[in-house]
N, C-alpha and C. Protein backbone atom coordinates (compact mmCIF):
# COMPACT_ATOMS: atom_id res chain seq x y z
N UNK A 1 0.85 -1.17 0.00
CA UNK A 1 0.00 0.00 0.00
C UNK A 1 0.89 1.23 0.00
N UNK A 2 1.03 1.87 -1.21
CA UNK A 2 1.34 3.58 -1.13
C UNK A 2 0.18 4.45 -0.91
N UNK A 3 0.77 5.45 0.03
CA UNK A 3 -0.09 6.65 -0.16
C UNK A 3 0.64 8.08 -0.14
N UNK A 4 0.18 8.42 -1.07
CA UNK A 4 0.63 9.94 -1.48
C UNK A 4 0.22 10.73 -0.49
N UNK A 5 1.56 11.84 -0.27
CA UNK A 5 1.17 12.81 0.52
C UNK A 5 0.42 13.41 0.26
N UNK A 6 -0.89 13.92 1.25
CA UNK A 6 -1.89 14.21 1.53
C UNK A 6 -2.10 15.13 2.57
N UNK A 7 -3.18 16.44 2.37
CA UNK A 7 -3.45 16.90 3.79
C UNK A 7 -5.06 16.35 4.37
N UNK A 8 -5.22 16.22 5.56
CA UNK A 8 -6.54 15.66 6.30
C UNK A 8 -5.55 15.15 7.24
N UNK A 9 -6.80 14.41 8.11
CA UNK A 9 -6.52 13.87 9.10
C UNK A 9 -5.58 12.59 9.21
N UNK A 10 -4.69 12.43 9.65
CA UNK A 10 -3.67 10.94 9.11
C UNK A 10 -4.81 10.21 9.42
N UNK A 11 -5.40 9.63 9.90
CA UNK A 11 -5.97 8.28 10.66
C UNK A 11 -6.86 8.28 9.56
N UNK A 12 -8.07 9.55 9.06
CA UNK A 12 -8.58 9.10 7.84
C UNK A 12 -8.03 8.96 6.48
N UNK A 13 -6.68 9.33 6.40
CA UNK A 13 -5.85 9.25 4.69
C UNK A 13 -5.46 8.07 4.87
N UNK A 14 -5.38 7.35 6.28
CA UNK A 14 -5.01 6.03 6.24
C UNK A 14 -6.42 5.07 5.76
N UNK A 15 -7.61 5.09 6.62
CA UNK A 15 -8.61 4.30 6.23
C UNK A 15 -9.13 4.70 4.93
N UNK A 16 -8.71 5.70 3.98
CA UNK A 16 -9.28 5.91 2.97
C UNK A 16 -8.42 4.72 1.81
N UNK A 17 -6.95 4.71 2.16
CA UNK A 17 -6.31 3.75 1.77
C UNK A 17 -6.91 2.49 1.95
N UNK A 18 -7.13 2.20 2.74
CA UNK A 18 -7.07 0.64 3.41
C UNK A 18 -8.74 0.70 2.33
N UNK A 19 -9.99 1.25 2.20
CA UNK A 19 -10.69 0.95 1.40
C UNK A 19 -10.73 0.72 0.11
N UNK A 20 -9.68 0.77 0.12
CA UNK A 20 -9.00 0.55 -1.76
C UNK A 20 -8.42 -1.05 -1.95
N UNK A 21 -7.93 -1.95 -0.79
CA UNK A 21 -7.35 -2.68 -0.81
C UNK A 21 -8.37 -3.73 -0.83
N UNK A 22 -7.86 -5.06 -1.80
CA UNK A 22 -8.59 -6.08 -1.95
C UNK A 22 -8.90 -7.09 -0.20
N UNK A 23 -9.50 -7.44 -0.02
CA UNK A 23 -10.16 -8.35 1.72
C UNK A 23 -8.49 -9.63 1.72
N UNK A 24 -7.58 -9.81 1.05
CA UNK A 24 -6.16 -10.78 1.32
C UNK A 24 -5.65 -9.17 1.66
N UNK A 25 -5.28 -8.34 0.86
CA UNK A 25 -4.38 -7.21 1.59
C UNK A 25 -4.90 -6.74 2.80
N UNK A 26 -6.18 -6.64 2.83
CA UNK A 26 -6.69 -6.07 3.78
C UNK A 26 -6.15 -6.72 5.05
N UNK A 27 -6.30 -7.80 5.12
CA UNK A 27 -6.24 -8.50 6.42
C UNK A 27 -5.01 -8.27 6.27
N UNK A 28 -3.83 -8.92 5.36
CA UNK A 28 -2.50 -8.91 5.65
C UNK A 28 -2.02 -7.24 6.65
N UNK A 29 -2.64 -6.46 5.70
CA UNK A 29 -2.15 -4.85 6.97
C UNK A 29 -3.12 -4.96 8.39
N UNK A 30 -4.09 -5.48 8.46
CA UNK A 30 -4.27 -5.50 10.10
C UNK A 30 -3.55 -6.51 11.05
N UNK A 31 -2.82 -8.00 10.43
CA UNK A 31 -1.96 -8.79 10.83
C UNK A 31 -0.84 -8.16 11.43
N UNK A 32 -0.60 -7.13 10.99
CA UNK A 32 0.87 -6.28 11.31
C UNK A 32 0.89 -5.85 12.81
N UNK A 33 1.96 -5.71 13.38
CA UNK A 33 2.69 -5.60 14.96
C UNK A 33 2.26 -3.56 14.75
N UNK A 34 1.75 -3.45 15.45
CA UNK A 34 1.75 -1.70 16.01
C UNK A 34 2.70 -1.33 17.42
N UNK A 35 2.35 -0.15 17.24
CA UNK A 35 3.32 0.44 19.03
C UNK A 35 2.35 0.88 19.27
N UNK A 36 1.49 0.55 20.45
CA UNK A 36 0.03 1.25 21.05
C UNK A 36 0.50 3.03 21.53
N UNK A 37 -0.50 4.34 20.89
CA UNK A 37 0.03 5.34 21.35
C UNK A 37 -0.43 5.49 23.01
N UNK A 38 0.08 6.34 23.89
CA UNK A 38 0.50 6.44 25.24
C UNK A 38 -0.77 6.54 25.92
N UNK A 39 -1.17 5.52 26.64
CA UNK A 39 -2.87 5.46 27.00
C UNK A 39 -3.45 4.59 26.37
N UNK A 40 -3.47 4.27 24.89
CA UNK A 40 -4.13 2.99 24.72
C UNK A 40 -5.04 2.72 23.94
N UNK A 41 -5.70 1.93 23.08
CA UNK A 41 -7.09 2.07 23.00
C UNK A 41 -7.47 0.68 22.80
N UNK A 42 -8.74 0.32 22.80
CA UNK A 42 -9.23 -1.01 23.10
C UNK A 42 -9.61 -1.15 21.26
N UNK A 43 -8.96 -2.17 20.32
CA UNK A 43 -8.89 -2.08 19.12
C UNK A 43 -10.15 -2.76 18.67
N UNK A 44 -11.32 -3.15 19.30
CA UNK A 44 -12.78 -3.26 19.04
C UNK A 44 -13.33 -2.66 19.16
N UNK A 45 -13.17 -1.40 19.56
CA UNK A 45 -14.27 -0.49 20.05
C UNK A 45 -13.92 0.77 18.82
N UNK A 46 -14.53 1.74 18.74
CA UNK A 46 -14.64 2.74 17.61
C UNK A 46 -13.25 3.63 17.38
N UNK A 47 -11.68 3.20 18.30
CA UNK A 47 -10.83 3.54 18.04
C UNK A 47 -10.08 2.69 16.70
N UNK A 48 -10.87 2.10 15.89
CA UNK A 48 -10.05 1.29 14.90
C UNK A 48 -9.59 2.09 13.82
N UNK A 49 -10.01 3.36 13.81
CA UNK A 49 -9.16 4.59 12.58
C UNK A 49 -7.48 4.64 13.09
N UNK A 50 -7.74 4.51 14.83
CA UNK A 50 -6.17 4.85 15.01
C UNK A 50 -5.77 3.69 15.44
N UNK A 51 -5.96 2.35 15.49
CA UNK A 51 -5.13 1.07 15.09
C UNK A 51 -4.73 1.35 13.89
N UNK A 52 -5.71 1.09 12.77
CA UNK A 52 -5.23 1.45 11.41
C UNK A 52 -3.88 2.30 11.36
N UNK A 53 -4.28 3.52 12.14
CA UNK A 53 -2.40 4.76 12.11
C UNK A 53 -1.42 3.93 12.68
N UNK A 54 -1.97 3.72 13.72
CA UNK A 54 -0.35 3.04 14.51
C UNK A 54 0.21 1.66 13.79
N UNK A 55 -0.73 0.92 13.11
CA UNK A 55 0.19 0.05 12.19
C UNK A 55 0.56 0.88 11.36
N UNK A 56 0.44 1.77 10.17
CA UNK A 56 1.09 2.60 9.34
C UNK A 56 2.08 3.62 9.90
N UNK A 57 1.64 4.19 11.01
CA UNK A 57 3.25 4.19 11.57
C UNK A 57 4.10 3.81 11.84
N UNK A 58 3.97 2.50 12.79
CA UNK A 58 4.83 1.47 12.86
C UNK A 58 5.72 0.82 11.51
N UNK A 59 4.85 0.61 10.81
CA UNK A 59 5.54 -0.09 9.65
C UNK A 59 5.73 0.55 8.63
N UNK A 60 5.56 1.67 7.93
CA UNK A 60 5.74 2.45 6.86
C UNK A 60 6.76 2.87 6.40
N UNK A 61 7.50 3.01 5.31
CA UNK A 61 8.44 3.93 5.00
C UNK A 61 8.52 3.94 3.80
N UNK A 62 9.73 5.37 3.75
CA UNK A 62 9.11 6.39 2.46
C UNK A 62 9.38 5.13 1.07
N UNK A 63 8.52 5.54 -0.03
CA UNK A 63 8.89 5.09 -1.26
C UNK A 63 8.81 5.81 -2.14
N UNK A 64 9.69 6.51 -2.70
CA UNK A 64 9.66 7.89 -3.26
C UNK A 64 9.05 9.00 -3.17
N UNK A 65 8.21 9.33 -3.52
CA UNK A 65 8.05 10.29 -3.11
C UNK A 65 6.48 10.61 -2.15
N UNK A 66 6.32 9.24 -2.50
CA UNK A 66 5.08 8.96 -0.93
C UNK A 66 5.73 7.90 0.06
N UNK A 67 4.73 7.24 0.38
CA UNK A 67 5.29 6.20 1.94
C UNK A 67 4.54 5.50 1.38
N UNK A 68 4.99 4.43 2.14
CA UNK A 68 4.45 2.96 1.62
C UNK A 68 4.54 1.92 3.13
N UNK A 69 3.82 1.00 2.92
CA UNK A 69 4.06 -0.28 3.38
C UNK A 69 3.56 -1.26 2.57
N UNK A 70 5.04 -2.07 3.18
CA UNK A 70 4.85 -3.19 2.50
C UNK A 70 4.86 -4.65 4.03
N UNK A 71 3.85 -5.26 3.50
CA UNK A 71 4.01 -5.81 4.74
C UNK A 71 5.09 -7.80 4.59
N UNK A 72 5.61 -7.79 4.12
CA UNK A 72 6.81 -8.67 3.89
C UNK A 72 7.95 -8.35 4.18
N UNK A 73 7.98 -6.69 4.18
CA UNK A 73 8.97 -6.17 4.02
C UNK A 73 8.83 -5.93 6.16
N UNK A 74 7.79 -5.61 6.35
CA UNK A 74 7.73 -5.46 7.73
C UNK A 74 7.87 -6.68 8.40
N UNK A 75 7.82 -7.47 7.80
CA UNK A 75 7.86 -8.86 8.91
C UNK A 75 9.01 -9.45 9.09
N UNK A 76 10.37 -8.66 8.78
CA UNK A 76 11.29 -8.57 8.59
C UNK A 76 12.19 -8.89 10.32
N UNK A 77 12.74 -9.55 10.59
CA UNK A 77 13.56 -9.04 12.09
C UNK A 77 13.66 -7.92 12.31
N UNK A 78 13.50 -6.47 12.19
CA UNK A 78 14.54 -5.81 12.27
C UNK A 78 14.72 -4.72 13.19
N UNK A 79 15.68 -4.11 13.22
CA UNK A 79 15.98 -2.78 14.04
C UNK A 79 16.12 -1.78 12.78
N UNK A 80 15.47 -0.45 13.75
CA UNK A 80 15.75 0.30 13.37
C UNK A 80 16.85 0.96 13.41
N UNK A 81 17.88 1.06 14.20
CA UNK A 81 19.45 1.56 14.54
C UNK A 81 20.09 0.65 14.79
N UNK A 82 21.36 1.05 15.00
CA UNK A 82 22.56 0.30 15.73
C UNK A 82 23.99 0.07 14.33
N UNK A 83 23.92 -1.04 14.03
CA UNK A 83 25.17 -1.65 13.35
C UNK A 83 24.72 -1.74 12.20
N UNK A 84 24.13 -1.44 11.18
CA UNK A 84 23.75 -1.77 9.86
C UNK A 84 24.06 -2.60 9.25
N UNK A 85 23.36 -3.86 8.96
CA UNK A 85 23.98 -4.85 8.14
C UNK A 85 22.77 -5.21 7.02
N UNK A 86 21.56 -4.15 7.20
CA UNK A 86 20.80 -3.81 5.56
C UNK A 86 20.60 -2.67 5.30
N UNK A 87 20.43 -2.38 4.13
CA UNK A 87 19.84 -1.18 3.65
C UNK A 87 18.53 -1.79 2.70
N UNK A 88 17.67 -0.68 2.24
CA UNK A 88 16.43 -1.14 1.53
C UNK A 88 16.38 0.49 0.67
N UNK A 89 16.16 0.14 -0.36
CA UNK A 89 15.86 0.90 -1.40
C UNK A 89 14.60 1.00 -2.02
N UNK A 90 13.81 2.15 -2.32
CA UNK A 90 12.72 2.05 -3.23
C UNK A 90 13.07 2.01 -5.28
N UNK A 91 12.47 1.34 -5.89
CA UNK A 91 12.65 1.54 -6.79
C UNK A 91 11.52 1.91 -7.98
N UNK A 92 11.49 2.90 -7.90
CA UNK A 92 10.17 4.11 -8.64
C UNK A 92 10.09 3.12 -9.83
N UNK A 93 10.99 3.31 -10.64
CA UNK A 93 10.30 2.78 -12.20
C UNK A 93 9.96 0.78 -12.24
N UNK A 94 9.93 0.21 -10.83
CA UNK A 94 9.55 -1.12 -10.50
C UNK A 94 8.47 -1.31 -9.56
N UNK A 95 8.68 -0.11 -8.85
CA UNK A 95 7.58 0.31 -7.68
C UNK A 95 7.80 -1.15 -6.60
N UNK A 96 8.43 -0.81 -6.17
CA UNK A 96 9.20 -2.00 -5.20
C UNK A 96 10.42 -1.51 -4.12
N UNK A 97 9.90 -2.56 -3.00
CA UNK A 97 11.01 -1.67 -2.08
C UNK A 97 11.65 -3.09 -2.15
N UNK A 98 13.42 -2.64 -2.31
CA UNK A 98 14.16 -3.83 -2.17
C UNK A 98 15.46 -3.67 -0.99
N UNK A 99 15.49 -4.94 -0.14
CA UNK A 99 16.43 -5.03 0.94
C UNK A 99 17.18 -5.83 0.45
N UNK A 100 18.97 -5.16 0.80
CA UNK A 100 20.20 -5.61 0.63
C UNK A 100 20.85 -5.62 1.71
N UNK A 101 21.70 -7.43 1.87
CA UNK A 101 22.18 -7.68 3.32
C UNK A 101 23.59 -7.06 2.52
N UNK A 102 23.54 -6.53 3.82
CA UNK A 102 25.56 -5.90 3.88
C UNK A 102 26.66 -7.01 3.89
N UNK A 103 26.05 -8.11 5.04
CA UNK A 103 26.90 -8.78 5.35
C UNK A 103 26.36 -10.14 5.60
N UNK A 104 26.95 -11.51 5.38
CA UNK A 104 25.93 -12.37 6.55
C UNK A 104 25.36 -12.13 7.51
N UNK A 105 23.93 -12.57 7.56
CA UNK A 105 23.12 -12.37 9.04
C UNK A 105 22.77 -13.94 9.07
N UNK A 106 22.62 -14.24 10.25
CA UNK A 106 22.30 -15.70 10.74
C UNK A 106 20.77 -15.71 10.37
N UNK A 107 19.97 -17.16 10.44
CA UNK A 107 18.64 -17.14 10.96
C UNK A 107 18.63 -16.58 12.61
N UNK A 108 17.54 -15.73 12.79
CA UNK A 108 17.11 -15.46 14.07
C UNK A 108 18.03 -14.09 14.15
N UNK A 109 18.90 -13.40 13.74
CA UNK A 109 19.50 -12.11 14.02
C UNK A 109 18.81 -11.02 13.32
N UNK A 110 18.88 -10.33 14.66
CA UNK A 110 17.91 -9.21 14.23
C UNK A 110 18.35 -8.39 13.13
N UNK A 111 18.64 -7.73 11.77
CA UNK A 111 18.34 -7.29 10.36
C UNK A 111 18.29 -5.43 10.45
N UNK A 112 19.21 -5.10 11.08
CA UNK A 112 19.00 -3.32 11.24
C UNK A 112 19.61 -2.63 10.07
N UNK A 113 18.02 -2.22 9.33
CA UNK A 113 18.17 -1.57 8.62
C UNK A 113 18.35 -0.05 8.80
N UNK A 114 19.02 0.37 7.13
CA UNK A 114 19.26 1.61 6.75
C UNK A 114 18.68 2.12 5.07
N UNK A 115 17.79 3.16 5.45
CA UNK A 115 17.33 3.80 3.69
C UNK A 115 18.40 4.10 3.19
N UNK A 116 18.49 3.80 2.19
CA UNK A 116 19.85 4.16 1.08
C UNK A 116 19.17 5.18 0.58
């Protein structure tokens, strides 16, 4: 899922997205790991605009010149800082985000990426 920068409310530029997506994507982006924002919300009850955000925050990043998630790409081990041993690239004229290991990584090691 890309979405072009937009002004409105994030939580609705997000569900306006997510109504575009076929019921396999769909589910695959609510499958996704979020960071609950500070306080909480109970994700059955009428806060599901901002589940929807906090997985697209959680997992998003830029793909040219909008943001994207990809959720394969999120299910990834990874860190966000530390020692870099990936980078991930968008590639506009393939429309694809692609990750490159720096170095061997084991199974089970965590994968801290860097945007090239």
């Amino acid at each position: 899922m890309r979405v072009k920068l937009a002004q409105g409310p994030p939580a609705a530029i997000v569900q306006s997205a997510l109504s575009k997506l076929s019921p396999d994507r769909f589910s695959s982006f609510h499958n996704l790991s979020y960071i609950e924002p500070p306080g909480g919300f109970d994700p059955d009850d009428e806060h599901a605009p901002q589940v929807a955000l906090a997985i697209f925050q959680t997992n998003a990043v830029v793909a040219g010149e909008a943001v994207g998630l990809f959720p394969r790409m999120a299910r990834l081990n990874h860190g966000c800082a530390g020692a870099f041993n990936a980078v991930y690239s968008w590639r506009e004229h393939e429309s694809v985000v692609v990750v490159y290991a720096m170095k061997p990584i084991r199974k089970g090691e965590v994968c801290h990426d860097l945007l090239l």
